[in-house]
PDB file of N, CA and C in Angstrom:
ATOM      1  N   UNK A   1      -4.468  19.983  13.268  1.00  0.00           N
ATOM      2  CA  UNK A   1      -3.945  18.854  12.515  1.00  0.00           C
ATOM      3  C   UNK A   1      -2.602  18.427  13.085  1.00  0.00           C
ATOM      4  N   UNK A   2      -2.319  16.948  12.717  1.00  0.00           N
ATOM      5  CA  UNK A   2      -1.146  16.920  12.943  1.00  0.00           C
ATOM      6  C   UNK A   2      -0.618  15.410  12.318  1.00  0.00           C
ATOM      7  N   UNK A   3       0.786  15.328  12.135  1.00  0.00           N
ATOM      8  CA  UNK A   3       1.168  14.436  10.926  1.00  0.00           C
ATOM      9  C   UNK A   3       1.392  12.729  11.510  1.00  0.00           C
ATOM     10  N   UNK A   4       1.291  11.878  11.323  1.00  0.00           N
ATOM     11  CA  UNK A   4       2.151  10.660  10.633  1.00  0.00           C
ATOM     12  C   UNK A   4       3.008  10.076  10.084  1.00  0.00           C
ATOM     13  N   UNK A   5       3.728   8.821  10.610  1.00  0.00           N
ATOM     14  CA  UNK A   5       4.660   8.862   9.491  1.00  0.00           C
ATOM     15  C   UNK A   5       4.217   6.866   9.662  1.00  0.00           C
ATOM     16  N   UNK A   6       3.681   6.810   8.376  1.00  0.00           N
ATOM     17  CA  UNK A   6       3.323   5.500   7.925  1.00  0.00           C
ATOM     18  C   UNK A   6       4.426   4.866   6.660  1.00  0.00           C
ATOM     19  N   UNK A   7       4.798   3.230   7.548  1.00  0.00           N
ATOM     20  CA  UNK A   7       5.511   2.486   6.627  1.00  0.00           C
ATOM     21  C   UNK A   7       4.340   1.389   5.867  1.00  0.00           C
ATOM     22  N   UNK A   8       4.408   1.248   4.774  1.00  0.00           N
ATOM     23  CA  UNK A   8       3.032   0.476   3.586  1.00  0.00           C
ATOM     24  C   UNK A   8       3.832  -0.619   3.256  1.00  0.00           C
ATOM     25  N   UNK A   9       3.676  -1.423   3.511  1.00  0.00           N
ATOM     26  CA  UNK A   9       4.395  -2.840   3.076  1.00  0.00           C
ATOM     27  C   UNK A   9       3.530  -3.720   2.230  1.00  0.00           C
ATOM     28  N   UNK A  10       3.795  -4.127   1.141  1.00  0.00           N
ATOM     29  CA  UNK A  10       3.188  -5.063   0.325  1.00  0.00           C
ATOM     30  C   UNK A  10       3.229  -6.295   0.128  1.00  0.00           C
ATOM     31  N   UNK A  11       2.565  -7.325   0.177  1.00  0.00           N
ATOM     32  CA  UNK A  11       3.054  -8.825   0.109  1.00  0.00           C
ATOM     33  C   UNK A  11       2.487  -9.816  -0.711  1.00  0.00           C
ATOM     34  N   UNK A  12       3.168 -10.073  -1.649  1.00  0.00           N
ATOM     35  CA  UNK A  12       2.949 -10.776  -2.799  1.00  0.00           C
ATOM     36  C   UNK A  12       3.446 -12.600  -2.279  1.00  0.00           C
ATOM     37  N   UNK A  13       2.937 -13.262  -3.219  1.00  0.00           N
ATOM     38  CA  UNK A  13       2.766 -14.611  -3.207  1.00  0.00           C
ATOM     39  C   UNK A  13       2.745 -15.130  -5.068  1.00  0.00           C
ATOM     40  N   UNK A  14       3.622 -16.621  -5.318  1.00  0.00           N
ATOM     41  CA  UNK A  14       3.157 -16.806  -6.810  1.00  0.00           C
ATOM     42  C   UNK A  14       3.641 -18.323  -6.067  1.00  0.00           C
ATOM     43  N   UNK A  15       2.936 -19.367  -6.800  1.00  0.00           N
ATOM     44  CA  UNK A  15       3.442 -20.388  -6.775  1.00  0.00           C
ATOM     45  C   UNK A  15       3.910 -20.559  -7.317  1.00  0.00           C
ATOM     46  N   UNK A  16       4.672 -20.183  -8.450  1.00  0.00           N
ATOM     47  CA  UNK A  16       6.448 -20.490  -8.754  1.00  0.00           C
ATOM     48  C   UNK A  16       6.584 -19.143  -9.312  1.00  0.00           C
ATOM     49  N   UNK A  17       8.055 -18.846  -9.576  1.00  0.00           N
ATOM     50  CA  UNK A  17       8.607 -17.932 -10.082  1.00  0.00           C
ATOM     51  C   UNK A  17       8.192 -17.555 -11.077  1.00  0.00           C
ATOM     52  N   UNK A  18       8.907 -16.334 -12.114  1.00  0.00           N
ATOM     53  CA  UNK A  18       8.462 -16.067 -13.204  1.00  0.00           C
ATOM     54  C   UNK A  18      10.076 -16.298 -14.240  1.00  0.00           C
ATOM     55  N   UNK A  19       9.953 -16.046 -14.923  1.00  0.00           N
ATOM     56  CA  UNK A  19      11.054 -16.300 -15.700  1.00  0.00           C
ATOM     57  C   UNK A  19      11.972 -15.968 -15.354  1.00  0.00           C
ATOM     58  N   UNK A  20      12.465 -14.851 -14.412  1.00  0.00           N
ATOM     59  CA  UNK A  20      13.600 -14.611 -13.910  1.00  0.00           C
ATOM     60  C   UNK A  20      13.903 -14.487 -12.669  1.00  0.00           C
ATOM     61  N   UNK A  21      13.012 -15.885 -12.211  1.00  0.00           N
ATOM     62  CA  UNK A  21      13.308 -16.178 -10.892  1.00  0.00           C
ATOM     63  C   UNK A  21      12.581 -15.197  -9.976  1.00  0.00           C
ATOM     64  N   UNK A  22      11.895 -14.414  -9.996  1.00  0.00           N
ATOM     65  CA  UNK A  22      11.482 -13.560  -8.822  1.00  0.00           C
ATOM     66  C   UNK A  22       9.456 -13.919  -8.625  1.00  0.00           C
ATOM     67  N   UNK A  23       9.100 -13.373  -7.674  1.00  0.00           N
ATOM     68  CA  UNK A  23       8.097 -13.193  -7.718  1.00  0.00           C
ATOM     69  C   UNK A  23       7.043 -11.882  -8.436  1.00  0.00           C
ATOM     70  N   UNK A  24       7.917 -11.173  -7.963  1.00  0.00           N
ATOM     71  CA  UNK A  24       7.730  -9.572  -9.191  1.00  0.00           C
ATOM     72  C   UNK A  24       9.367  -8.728  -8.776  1.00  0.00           C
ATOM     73  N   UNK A  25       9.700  -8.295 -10.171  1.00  0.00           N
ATOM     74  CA  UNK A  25      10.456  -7.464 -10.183  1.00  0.00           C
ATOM     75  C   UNK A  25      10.491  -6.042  -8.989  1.00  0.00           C
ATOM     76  N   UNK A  26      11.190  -5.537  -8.215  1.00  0.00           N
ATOM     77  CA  UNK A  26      11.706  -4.571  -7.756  1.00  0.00           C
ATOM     78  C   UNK A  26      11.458  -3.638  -8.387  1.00  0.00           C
ATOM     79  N   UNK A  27      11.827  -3.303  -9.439  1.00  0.00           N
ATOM     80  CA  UNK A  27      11.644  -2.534 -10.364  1.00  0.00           C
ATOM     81  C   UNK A  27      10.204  -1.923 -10.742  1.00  0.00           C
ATOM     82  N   UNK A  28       9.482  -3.430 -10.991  1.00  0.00           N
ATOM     83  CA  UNK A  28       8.227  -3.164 -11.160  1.00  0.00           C
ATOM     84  C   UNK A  28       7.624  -2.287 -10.087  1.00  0.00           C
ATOM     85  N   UNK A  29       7.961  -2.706  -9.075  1.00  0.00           N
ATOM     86  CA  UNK A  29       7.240  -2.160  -7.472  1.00  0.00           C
ATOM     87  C   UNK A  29       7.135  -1.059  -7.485  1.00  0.00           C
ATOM     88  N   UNK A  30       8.092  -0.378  -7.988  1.00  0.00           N
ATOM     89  CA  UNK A  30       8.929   1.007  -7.702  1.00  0.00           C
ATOM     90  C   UNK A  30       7.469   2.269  -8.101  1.00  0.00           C
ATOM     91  N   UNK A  31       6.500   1.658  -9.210  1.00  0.00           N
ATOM     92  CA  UNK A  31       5.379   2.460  -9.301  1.00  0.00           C
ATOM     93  C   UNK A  31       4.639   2.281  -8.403  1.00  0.00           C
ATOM     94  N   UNK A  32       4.539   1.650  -7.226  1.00  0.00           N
ATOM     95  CA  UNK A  32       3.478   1.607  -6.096  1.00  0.00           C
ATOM     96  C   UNK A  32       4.323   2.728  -5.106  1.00  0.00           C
ATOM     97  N   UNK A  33       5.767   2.669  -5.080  1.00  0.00           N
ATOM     98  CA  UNK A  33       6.547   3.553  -4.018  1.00  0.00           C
ATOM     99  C   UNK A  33       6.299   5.547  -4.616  1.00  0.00           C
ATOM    100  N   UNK A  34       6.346   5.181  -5.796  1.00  0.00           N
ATOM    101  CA  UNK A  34       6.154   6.800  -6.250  1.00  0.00           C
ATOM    102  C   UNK A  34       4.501   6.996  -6.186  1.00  0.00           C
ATOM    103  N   UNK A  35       4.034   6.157  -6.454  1.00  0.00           N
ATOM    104  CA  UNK A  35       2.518   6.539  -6.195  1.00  0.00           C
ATOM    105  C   UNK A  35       2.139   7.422  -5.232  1.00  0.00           C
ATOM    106  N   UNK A  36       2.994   6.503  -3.899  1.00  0.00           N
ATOM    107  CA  UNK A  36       2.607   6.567  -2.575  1.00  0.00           C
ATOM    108  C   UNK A  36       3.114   8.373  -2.013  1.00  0.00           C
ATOM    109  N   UNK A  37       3.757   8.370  -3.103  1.00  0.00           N
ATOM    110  CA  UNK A  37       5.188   9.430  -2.353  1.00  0.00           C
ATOM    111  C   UNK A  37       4.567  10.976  -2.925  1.00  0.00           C
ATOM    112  N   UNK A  38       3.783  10.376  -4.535  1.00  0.00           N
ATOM    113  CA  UNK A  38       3.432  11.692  -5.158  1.00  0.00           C
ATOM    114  C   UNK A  38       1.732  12.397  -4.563  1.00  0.00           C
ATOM    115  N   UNK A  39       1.145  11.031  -4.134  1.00  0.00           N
ATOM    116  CA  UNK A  39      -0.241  11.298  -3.928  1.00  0.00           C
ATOM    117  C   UNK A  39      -0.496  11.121  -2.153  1.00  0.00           C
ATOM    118  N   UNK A  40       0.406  10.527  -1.547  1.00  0.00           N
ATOM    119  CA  UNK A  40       0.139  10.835  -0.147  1.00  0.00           C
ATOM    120  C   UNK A  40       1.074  11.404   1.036  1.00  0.00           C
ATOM    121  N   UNK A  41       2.698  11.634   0.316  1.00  0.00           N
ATOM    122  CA  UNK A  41       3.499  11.926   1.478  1.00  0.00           C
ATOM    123  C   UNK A  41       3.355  13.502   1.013  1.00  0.00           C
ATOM    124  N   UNK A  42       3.486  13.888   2.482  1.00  0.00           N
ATOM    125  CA  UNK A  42       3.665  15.664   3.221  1.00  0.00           C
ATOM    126  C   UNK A  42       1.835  15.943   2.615  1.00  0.00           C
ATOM    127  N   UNK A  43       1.065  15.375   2.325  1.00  0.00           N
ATOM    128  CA  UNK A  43      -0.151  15.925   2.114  1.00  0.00           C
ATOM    129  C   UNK A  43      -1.242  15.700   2.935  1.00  0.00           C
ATOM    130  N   UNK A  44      -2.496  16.405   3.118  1.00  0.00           N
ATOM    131  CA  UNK A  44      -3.413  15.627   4.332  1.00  0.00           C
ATOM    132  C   UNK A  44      -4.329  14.617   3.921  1.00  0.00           C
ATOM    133  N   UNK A  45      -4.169  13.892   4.543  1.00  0.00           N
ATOM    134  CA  UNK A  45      -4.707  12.598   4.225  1.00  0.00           C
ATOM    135  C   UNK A  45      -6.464  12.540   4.412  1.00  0.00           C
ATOM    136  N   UNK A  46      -6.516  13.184   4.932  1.00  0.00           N
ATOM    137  CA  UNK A  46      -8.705  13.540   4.774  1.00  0.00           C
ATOM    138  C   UNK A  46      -8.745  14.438   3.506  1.00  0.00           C
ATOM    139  N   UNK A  47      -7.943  15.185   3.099  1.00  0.00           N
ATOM    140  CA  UNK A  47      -8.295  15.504   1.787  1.00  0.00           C
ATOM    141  C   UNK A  47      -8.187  14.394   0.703  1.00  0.00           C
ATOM    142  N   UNK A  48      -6.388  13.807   0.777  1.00  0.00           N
ATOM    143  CA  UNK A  48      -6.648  13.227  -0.402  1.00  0.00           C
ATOM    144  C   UNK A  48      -7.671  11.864  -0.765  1.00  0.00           C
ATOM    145  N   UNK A  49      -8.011  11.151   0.885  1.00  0.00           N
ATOM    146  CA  UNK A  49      -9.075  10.059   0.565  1.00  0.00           C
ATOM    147  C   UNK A  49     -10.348  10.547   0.346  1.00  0.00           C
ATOM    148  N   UNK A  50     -10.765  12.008   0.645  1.00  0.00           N
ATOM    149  CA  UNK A  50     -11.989  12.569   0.261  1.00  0.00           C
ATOM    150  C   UNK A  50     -12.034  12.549  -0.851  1.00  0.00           C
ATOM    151  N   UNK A  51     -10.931  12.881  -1.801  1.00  0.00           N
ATOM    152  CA  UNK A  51     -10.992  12.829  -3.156  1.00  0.00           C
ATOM    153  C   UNK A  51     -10.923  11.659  -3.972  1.00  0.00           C
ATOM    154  N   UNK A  52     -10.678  10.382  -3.109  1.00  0.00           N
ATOM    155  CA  UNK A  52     -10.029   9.354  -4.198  1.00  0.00           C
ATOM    156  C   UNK A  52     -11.394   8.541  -4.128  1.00  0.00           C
ATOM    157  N   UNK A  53     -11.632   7.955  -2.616  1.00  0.00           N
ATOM    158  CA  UNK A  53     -12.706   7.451  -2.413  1.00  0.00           C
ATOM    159  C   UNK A  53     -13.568   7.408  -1.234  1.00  0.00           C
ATOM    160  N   UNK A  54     -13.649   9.165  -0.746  1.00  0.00           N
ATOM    161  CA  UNK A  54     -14.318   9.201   0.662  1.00  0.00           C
ATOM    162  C   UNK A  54     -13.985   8.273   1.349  1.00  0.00           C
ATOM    163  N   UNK A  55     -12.796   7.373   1.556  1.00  0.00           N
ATOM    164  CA  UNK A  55     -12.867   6.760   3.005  1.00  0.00           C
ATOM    165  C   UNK A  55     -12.500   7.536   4.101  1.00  0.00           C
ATOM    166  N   UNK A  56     -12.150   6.943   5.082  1.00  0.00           N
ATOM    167  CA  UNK A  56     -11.936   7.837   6.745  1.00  0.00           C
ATOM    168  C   UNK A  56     -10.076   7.525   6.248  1.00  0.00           C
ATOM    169  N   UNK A  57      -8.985   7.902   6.977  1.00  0.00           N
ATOM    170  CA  UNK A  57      -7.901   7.969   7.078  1.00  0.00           C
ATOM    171  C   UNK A  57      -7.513   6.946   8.450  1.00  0.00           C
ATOM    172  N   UNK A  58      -8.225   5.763   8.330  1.00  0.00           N
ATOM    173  CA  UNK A  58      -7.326   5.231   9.608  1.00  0.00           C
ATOM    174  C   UNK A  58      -6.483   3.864   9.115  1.00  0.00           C
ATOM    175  N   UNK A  59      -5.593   3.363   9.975  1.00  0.00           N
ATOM    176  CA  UNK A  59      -4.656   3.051   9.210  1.00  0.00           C
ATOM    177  C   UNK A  59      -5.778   1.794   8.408  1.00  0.00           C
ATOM    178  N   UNK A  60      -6.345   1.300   8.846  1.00  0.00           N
ATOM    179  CA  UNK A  60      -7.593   0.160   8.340  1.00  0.00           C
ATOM    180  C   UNK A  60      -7.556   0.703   6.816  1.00  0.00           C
ATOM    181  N   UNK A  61      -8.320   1.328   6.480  1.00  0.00           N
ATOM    182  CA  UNK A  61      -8.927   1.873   5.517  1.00  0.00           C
ATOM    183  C   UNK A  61      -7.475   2.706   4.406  1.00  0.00           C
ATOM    184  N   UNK A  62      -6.615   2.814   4.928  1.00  0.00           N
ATOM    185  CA  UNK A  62      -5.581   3.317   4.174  1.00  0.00           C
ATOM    186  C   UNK A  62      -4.664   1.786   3.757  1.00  0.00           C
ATOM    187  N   UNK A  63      -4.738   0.695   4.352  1.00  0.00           N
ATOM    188  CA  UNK A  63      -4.082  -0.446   4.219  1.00  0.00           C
ATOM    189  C   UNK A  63      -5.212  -1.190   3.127  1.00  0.00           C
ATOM    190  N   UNK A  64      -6.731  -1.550   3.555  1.00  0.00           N
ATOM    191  CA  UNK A  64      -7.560  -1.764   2.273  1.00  0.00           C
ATOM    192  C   UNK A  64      -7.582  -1.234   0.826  1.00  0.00           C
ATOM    193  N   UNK A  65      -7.424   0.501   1.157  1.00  0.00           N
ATOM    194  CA  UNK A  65      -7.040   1.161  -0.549  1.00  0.00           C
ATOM    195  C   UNK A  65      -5.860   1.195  -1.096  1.00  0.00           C
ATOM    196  N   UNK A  66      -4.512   1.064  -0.414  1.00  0.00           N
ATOM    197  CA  UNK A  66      -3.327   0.434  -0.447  1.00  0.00           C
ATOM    198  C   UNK A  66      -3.494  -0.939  -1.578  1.00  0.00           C
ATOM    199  N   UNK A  67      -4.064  -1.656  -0.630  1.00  0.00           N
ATOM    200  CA  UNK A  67      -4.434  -3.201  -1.393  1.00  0.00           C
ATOM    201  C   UNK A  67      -5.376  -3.129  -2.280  1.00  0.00           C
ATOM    202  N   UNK A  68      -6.080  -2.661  -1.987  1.00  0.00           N
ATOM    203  CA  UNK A  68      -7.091  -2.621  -4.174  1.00  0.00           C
ATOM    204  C   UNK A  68      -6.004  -2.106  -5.249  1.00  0.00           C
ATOM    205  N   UNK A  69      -5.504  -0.545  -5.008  1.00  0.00           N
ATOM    206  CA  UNK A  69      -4.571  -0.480  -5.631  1.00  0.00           C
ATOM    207  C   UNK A  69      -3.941  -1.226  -6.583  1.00  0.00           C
ATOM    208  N   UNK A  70      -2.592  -1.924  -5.240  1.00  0.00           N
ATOM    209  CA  UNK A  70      -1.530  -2.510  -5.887  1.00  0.00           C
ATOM    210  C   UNK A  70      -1.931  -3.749  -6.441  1.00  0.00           C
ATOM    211  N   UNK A  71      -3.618  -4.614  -5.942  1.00  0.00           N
ATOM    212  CA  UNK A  71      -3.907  -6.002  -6.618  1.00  0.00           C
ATOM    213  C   UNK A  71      -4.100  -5.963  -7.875  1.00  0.00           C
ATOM    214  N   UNK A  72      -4.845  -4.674  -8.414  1.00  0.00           N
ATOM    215  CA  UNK A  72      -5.382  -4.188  -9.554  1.00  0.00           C
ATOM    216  C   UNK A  72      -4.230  -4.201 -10.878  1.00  0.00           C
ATOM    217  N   UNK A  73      -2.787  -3.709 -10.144  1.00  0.00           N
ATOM    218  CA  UNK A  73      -1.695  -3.817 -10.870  1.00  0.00           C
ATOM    219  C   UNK A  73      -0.572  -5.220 -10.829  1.00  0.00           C
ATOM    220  N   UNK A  74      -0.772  -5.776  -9.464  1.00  0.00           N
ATOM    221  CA  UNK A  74       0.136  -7.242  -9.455  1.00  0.00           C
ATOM    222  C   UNK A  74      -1.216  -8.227  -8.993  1.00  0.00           C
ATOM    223  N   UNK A  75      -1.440  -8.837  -9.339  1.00  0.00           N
ATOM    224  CA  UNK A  75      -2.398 -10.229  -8.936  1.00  0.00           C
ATOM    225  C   UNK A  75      -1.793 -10.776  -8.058  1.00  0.00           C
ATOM    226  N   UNK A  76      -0.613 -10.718  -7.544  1.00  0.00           N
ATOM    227  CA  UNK A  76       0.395 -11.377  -6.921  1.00  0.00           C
ATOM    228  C   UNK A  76      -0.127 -11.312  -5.034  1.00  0.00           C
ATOM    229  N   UNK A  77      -0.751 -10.035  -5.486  1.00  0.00           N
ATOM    230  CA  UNK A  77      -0.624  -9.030  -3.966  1.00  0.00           C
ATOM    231  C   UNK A  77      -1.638  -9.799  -3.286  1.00  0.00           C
ATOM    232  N   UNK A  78      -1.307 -10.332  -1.789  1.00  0.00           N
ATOM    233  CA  UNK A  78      -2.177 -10.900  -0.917  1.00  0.00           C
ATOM    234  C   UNK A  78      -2.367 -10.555   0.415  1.00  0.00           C
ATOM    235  N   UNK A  79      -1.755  -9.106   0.279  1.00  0.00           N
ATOM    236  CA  UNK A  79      -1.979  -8.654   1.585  1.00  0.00           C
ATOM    237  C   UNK A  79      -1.405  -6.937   1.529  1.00  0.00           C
ATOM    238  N   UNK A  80      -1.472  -5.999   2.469  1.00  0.00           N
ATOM    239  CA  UNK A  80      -0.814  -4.834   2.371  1.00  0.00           C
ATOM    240  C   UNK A  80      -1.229  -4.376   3.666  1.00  0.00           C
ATOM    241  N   UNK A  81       0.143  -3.739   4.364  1.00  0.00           N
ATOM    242  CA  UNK A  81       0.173  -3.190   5.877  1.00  0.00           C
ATOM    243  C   UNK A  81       0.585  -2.232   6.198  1.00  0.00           C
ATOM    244  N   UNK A  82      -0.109  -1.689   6.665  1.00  0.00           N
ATOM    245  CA  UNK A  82       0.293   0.384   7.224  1.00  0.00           C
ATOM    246  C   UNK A  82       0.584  -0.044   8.255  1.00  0.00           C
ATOM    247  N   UNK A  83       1.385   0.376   9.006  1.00  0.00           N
ATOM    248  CA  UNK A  83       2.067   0.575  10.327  1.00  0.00           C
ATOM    249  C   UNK A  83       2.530   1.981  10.660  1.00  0.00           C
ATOM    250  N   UNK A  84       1.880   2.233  11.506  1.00  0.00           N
ATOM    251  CA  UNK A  84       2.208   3.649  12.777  1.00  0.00           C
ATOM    252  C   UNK A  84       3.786   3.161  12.971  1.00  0.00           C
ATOM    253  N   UNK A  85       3.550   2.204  14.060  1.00  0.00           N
ATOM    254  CA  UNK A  85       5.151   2.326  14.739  1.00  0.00           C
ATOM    255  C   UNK A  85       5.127   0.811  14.179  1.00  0.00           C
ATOM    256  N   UNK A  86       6.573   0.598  15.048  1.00  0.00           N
ATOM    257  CA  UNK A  86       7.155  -1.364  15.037  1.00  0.00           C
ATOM    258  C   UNK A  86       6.221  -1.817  15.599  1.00  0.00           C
ATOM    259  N   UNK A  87       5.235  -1.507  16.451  1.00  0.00           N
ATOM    260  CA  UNK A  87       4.141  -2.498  17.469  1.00  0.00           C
ATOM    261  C   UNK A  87       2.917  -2.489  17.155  1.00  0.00           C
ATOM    262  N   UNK A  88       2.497  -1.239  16.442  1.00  0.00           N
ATOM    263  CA  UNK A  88       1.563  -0.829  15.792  1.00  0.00           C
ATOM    264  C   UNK A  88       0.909  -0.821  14.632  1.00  0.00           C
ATOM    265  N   UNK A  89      -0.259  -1.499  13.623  1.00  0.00           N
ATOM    266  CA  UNK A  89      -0.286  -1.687  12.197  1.00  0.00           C
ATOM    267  C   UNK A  89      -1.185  -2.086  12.061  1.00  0.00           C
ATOM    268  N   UNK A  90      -2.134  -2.171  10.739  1.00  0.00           N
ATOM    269  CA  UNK A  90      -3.628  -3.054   9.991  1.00  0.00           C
ATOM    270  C   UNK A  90      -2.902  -3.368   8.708  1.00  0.00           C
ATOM    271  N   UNK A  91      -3.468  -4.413   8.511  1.00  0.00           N
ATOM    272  CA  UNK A  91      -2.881  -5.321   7.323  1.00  0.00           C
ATOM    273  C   UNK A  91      -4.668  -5.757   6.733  1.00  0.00           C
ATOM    274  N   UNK A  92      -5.117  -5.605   5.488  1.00  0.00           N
ATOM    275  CA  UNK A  92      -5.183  -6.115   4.855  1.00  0.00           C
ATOM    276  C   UNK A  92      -5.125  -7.226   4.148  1.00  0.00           C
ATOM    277  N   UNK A  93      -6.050  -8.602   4.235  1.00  0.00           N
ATOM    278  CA  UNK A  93      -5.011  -9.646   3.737  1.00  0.00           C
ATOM    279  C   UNK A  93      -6.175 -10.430   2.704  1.00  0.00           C
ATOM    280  N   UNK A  94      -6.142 -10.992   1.487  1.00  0.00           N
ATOM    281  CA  UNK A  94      -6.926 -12.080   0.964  1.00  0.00           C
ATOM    282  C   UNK A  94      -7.017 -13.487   1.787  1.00  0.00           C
TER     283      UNK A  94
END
C-alpha cells in the first residue's frame, strides 16, 4: 500500500444570493470538511469505499461520491474535484 494526499474542492452556483449575500455559508460547508477528515483522511481508501458504496478508489469515482454527497446536502453543488497534484485532477460536473 501506499498513501495520497487529495485536495476535494466543491463548487456551488445560485442565481442570486441568499439573504446574506452568500451563495452558502462557510460555515455551512464546514460539515462536508469534517466528513471528509473523519471518514477518509489517514484511512484506506479500498476499505472505506468498499463499505460505503463498492466503488474503485480512483480519483474519478472519489470526485462522483464526493458530489452525490455534498448535492444531497447543498442543491447548490455543480461540480466537485479531487486533485492528486496542481496538474493533476477529475472533476465531476452537472
Amino acid at each position: 500500500l501506499h498513501g495520497h494526499n487529495y485536495v476535494v474542492e466543491l463548487h456551488l452556483e445560485a442565481r442570486q444570493l441568499n439573504q446574506v449575500r452568500f451563495v452558502a455559508d462557510y460555515g455551512e460547508l464546514e460539515w462536508f470538511k469534517r466528513f471528509i477528515d473523519t471518514t477518509f483522511d489517514h484511512k484506506n481508501l479500498n476499505e472505506v469505499m468498499a463499505g460505503l458504496v463498492g466503488e474503485s478508489t480512483t480519483p474519478e469515482s472519489l470526485a462522483l461520491y464526493f458530489f452525490t454527497v455534498a448535492k444531497a446536502r447543498w442543491p447548490e453543488v455543480i461540480a466537485c474535484r479531487v486533485s492528486e497534484t496542481e496538474n493533476t485532477w477529475a472533476e465531476f460536473r452537472v
